[in-house]
Structure formats: C-alpha cells, structure tokens
Protein backbone atom coordinates (compact mmCIF):
# COMPACT_ATOMS: atom_id res chain seq x y z
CA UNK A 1 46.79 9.38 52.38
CA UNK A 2 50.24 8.17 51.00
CA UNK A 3 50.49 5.68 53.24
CA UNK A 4 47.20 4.65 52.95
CA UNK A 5 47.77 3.70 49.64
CA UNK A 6 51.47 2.79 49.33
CA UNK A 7 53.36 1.94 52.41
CA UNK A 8 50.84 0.26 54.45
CA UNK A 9 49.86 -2.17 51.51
CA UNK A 10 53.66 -2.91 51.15
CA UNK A 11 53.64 -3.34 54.82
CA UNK A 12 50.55 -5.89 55.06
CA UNK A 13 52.25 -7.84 50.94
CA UNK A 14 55.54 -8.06 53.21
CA UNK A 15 54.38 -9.55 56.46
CA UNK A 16 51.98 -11.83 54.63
CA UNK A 17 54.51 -13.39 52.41
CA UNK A 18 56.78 -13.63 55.11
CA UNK A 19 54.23 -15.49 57.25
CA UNK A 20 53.52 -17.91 54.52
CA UNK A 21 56.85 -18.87 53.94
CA UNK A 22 57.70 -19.63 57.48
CA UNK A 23 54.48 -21.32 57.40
CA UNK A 24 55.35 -23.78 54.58
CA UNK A 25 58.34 -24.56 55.71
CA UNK A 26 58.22 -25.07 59.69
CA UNK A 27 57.30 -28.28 60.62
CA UNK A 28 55.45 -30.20 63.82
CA UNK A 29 57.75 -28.22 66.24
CA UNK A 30 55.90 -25.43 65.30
CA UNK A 31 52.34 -26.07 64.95
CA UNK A 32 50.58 -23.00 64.86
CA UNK A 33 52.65 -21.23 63.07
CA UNK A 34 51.96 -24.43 60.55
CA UNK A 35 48.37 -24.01 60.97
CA UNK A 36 48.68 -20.77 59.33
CA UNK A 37 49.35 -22.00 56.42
CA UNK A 38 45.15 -23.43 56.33
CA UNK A 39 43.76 -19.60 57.99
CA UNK A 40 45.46 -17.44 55.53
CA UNK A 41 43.67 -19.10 52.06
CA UNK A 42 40.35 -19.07 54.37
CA UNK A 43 40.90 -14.88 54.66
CA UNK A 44 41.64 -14.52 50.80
CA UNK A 45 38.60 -16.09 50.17
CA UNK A 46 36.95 -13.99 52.19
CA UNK A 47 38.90 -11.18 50.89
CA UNK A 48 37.65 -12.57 47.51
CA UNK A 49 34.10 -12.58 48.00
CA UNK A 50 34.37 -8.76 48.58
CA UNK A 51 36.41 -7.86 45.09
CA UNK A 52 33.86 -10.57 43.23
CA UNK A 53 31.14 -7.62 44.65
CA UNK A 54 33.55 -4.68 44.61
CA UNK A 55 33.86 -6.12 40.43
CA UNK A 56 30.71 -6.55 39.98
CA UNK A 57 29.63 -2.97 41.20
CA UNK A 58 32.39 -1.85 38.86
CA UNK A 59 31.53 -3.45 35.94
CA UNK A 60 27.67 -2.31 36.34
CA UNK A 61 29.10 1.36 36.70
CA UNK A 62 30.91 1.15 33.31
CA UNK A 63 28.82 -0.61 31.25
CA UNK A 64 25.97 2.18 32.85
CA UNK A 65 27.83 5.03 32.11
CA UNK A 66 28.46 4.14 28.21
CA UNK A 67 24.82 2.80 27.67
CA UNK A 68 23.78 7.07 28.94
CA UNK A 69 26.39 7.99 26.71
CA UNK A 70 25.38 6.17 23.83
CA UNK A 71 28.96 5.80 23.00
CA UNK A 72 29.82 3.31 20.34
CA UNK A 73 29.37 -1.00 21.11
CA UNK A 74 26.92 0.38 24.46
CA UNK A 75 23.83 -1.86 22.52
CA UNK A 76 26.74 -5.00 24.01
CA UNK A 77 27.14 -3.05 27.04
CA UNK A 78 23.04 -3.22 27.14
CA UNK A 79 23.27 -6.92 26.47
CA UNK A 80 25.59 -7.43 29.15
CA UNK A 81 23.42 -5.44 31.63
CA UNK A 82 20.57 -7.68 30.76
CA UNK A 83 22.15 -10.69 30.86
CA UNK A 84 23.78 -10.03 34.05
CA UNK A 85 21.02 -8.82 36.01
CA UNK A 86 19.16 -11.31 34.56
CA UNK A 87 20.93 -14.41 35.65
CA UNK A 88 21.73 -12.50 39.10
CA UNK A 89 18.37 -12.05 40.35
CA UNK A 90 17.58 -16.36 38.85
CA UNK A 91 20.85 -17.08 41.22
CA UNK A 92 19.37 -14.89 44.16
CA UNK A 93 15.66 -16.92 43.79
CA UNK A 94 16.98 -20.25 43.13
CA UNK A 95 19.27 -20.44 45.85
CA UNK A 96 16.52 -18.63 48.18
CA UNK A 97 14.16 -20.93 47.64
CA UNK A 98 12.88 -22.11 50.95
CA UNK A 99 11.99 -18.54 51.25
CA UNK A 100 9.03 -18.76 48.75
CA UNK A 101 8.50 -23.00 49.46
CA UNK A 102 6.01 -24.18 52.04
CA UNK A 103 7.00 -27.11 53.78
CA UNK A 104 7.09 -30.56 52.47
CA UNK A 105 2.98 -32.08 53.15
CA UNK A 106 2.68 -35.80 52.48
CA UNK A 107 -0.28 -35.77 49.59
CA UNK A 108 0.72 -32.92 48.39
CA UNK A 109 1.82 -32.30 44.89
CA UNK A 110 6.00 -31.27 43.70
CA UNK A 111 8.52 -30.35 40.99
CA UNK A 112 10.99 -33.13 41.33
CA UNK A 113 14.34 -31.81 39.72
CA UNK A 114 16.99 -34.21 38.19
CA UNK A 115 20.60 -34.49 39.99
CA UNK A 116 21.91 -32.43 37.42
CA UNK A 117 18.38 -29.81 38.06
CA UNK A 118 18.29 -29.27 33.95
CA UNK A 119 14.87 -31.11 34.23
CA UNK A 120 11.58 -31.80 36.05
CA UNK A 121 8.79 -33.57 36.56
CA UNK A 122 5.59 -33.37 38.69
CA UNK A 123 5.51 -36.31 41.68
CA UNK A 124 3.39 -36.85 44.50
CA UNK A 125 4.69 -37.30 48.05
CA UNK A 126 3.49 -40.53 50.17
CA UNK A 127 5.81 -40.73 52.75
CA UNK A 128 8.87 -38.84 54.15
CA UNK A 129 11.44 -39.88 56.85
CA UNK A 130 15.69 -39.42 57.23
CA UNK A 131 18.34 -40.83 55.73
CA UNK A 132 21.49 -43.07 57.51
CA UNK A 133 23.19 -39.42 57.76
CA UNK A 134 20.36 -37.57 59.29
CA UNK A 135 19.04 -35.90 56.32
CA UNK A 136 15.31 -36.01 55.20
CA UNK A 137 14.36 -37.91 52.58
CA UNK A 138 10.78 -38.41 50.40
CA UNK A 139 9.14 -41.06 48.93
CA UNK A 140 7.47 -39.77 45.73
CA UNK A 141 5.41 -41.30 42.85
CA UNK A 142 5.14 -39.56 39.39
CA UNK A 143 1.73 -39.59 38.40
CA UNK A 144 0.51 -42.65 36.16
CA UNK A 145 0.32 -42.86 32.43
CA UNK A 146 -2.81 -44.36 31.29
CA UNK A 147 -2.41 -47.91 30.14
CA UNK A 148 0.69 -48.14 32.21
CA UNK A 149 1.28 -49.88 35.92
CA UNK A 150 1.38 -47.75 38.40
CA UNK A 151 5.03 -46.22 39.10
CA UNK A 152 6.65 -47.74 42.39
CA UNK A 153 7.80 -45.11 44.79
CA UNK A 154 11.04 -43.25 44.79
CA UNK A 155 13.65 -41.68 47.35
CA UNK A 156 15.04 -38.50 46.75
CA UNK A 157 16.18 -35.42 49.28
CA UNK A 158 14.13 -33.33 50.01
CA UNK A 159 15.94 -30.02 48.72
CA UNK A 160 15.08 -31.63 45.27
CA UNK A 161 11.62 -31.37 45.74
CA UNK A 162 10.22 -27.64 44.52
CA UNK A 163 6.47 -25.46 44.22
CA UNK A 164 5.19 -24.29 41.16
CA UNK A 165 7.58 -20.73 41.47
CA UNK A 166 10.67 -22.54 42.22
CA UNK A 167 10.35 -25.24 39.29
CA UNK A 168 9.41 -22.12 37.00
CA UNK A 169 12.45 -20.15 38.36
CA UNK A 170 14.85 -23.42 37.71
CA UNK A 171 13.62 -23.88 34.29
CA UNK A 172 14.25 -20.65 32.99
CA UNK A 173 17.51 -20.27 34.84
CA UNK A 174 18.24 -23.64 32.85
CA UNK A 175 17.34 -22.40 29.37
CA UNK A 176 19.38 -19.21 29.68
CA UNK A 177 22.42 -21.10 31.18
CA UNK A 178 22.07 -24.13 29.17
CA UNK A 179 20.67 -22.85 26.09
CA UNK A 180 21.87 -19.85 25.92
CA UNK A 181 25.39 -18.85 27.72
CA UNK A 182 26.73 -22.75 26.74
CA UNK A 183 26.13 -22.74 23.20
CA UNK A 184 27.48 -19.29 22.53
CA UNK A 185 30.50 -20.50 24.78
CA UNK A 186 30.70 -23.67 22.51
CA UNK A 187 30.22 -21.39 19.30
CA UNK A 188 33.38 -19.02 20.42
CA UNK A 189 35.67 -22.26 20.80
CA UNK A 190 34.81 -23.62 17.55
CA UNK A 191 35.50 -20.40 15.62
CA UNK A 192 38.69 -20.38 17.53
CA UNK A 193 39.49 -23.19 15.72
CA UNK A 194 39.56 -21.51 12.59
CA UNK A 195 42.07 -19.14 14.44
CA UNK A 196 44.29 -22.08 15.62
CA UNK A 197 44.38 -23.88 11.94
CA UNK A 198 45.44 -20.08 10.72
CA UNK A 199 48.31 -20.18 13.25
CA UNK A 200 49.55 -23.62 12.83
CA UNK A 201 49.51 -22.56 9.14
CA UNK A 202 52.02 -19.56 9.57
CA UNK A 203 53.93 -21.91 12.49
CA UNK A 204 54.53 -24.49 10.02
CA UNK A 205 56.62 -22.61 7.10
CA UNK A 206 59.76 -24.06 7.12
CA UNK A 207 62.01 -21.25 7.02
CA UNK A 208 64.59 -22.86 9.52
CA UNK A 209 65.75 -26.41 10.92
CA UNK A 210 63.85 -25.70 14.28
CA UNK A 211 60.54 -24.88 11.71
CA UNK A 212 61.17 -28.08 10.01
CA UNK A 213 61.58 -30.32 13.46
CA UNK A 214 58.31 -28.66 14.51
CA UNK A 215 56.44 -29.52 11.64
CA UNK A 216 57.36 -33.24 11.46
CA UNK A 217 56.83 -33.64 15.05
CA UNK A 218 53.36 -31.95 14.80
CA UNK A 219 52.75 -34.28 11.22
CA UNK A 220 53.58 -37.45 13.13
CA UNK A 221 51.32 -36.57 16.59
CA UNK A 222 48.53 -35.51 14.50
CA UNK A 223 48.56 -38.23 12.45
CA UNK A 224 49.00 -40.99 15.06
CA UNK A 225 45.82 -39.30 16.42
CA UNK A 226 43.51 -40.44 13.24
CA UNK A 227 42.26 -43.79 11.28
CA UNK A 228 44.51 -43.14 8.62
CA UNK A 229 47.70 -43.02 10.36
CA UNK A 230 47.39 -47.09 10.98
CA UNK A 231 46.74 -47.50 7.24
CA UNK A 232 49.98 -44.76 6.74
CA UNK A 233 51.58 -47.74 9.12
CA UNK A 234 50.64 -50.87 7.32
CA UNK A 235 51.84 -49.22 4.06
CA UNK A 236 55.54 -48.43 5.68
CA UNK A 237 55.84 -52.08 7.45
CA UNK A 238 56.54 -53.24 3.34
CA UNK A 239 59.55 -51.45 3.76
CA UNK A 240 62.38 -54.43 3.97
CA UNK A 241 64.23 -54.04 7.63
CA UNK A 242 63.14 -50.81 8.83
CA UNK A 243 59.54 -51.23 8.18
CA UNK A 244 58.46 -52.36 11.22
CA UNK A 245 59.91 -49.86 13.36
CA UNK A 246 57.51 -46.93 10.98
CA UNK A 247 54.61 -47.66 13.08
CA UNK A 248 52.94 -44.12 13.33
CA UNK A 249 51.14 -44.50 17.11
CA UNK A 250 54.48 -46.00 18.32
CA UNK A 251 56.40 -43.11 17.08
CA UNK A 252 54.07 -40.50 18.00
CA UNK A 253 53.85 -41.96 21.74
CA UNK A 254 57.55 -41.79 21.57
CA UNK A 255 57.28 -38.01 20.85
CA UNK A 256 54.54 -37.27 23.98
CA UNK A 257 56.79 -39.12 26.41
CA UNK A 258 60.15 -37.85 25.91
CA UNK A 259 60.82 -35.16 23.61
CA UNK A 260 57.13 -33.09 24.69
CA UNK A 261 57.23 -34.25 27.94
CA UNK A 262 61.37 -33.09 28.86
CA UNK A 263 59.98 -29.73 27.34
CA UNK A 264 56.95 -29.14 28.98
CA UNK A 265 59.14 -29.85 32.25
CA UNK A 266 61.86 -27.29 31.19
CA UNK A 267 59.06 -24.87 30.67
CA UNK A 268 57.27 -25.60 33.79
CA UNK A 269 60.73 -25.62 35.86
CA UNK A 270 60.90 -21.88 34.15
CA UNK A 271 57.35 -20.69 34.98
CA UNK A 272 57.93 -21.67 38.43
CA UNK A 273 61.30 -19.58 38.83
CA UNK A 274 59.76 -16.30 37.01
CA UNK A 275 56.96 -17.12 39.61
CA UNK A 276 58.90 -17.18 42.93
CA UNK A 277 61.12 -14.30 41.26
CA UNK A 278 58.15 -12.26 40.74
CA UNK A 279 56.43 -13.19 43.98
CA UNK A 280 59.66 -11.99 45.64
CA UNK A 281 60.08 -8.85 44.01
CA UNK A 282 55.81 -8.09 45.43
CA UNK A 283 56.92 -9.13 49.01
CA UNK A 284 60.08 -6.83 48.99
CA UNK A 285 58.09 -4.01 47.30
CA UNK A 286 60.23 -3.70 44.26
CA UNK A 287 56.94 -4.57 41.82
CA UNK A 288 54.78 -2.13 42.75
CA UNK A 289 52.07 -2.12 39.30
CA UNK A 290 49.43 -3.83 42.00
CA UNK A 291 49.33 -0.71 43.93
CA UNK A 292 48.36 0.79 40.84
CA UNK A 293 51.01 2.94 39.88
CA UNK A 294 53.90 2.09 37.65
CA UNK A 295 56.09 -0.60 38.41
C-alpha cells in the first residue's frame, strides 16, 4: 500500500518530468520524442476531466455532510448545493439538446438564439440548405409586426435554432448565469475595492525613503490616469525653464516603461527560478506535500 501511495507516484512525477524536458529540448533529429511534448498536455487534460468529477463528488460530500449536521454556515453550504445542482442539470439539458429537439421542418415554427444565446426570438423556417464548409444552414423570418413590411429572410446555423423546452431551458440558464452568478461576481470586486483603497492607505505611510518613492510614483501614475492631471500639467508648464518638462502623462509613461517595467521583469525573472527550483525539487522527490503528507 506504501508504494501505492508514495513510491510509485514519485516514480510516474520523475519519469514524466524527465520526458518533458528531453521533449522540449530535442529537436528535428528526434521527432517523436518531440512529439511528446503535444501527447503529454492531451493526457493531463484527460487526467483533468477526472479530478474536475473526482472535485465535484468531493465538494457535494462535504457540503452534504454539514447541511445533516446542521453545523454552523450549512444554510451557505445549502445555497451552494442548490446552486450547483441547479446550474449542473441546465448545463446537462442545454448541451443535450438534440436529445429533446425534433428535426429542423421547413414551415415549422423556432426559438432563434442570439450569437451570444442571452436572447431569443420566435422565427419561421422557409428554406434550409449548407453552407461553403458543409454545415447546414436556415433561412428564417421573424414573424411580422403589424403596420410593418414584412421581414426579409435570414441565415443562421442550424444549432441556433431551438423547440419550446430548449429556448425555456436557455433562458433560465441565462437569468441564473447572467443575472444572478455575474452580478454577485461584479458585487464581490467592487467591495474589494474598498479593501484595496484600505491597503493603499496603510502602503502609503511614509515611514521610510522606499515608502516615500512608492507613494510619489503611485501619486504621479494615478494622476496621469485622470482629467485633472492635464489641468495639474498646464498649471506646472508656468514654471520658467523646467515647466515644460512637468507634464504629468509624460512622466507617468516614463514610470510604466522603465522603472515598473525593469521591476516587473526582475520579479518575473524570480518567479520563474522559484518555479523551475520547485518543479525540480517534485521531479527528484524532495517536495513531497502533493502526495499528501508533509513536505
């Protein structure tokens, strides 16, 4: 059962990495050893599909187990099961729909869905045929408005086209995705606003020299970035010899592409070393937290 768990894991980490190096680094002389290097990120997704199930099982499990527990916060873990089952079973119909569709009749009556499918509206189809690529294709009308002429005829795939069920299925899948899940997403980033002007706040005492550089350079990009910074510039080009040179967007592009951007690199140049240092220490089997035990 040990090596089950340990050694054969550290086995399969060591022979993969190895693989991919020698991959990404051999060249035409070795061309399937090369072509490894496109097969090995088709099996992790693969691999990837099961854990997204294997999580999803998981996460059921635990939220289960505290809503029979009544344990305290399981009215979210309730929410969650809702939600998640919810929007599951929309995916499962939505993308299953020629399951529950009969098949396209000219005459017949459709749900026409936008490009983007957040919308609707009920056409007729009068003719159908296939595209320069092979695909079918409908011609549709939407049904006149009184008083109006007579819509001309449309092309649109036919996957677009949807029954009664489908359309229903699509709109509520759209409400709770659109309506719901998006504007509480877009309400959590603008409280963490509040959260960012609360840091910056505490970031910007100047208790040191390095405090002090940080604020300028943050005063100067943020306010290059508004209206009033180009009337803070006209005000400072009064200033006999030097004036001109105070322009505000000037200076603060100055800051993005030399001082920001040099650091950014340095950090990035950084990240990258801890990276290959810690992907290293996984292939040899020194980090071993993965495995779930202690490192």
């Amino acid at each position: 059962m040990l090596f089950i768990k340990r050694t054969l894991p550290l086995i399969i980490t060591f022979f993969t990495g190895i693989i991919m190096i020698i991959a990404f680094f051999s060249g035409p002389a070795l061309p399937s050893v090369k072509a490894l290097e496109d097969t090995f990120p088709k099996w992790i997704q693969v691999i990837m599909s099961f854990t997204m199930l294997l999580g999803a099982f998981s996460l059921l499990r635990i939220n289960l187990n505290k809503i029979s527990r009544k344990v305290d916060g399981w009215g979210y873990s309730l929410a969650l099961v809702i939600g998640f089952l919810t929007m599951a079973i929309l995916g499962f119909l939505s993308g299953s729909w020629p399951m529950f569709d009969r098949d396209i009749k000219v005459g017949e009556k459709y749900y026409l869905l936008a490009e983007n499918s957040m919308s609707d509206r009920l056409v007729t189809v009068v003719g159908s045929s296939v595209d320069e690529e092979g695909n079918p294709v409908v011609d549709v009308t939407a049904d006149p408005i009184p008083g109006q002429p007579v819509p001309a005829p449309e092309r649109a795939p036919v996957y677009r086209l949807k029954g009664t069920f489908m359309a229903w299925i699509n709109s509520v899948q759209q409400v709770l995705f659109q309506g719901v899940f998006k504007a509480a997403q877009a309400t959590m980033f603008s409280l963490l606003a509040f959260f960012v002007a609360s840091a910056s706040f505490r970031a910007f005492r100047v208790k040191s020299k390095e405090a002090g550089l940080l604020m300028g350079a943050a005063f100067i990009v943020m306010l290059g970035n508004v209206p009033i910074g180009n009337l803070v510039s006209r005000l400072l080009s009064y200033i006999p010899l030097i004036g001109p040179y105070l322009d505000i967007a000037m200076i603060k592009e100055w800051i993005l592409a030399y001082p920001s951007s040099a650091a950014q690199s340095a950090i990035l140049v950084g990240a990258m070393l801890g990276y290959i240092s810690a992907s290293m220490k996984i292939i040899f089997g020194v980090e071993r937290s993965h495995l779930g035990g202690e490192g």
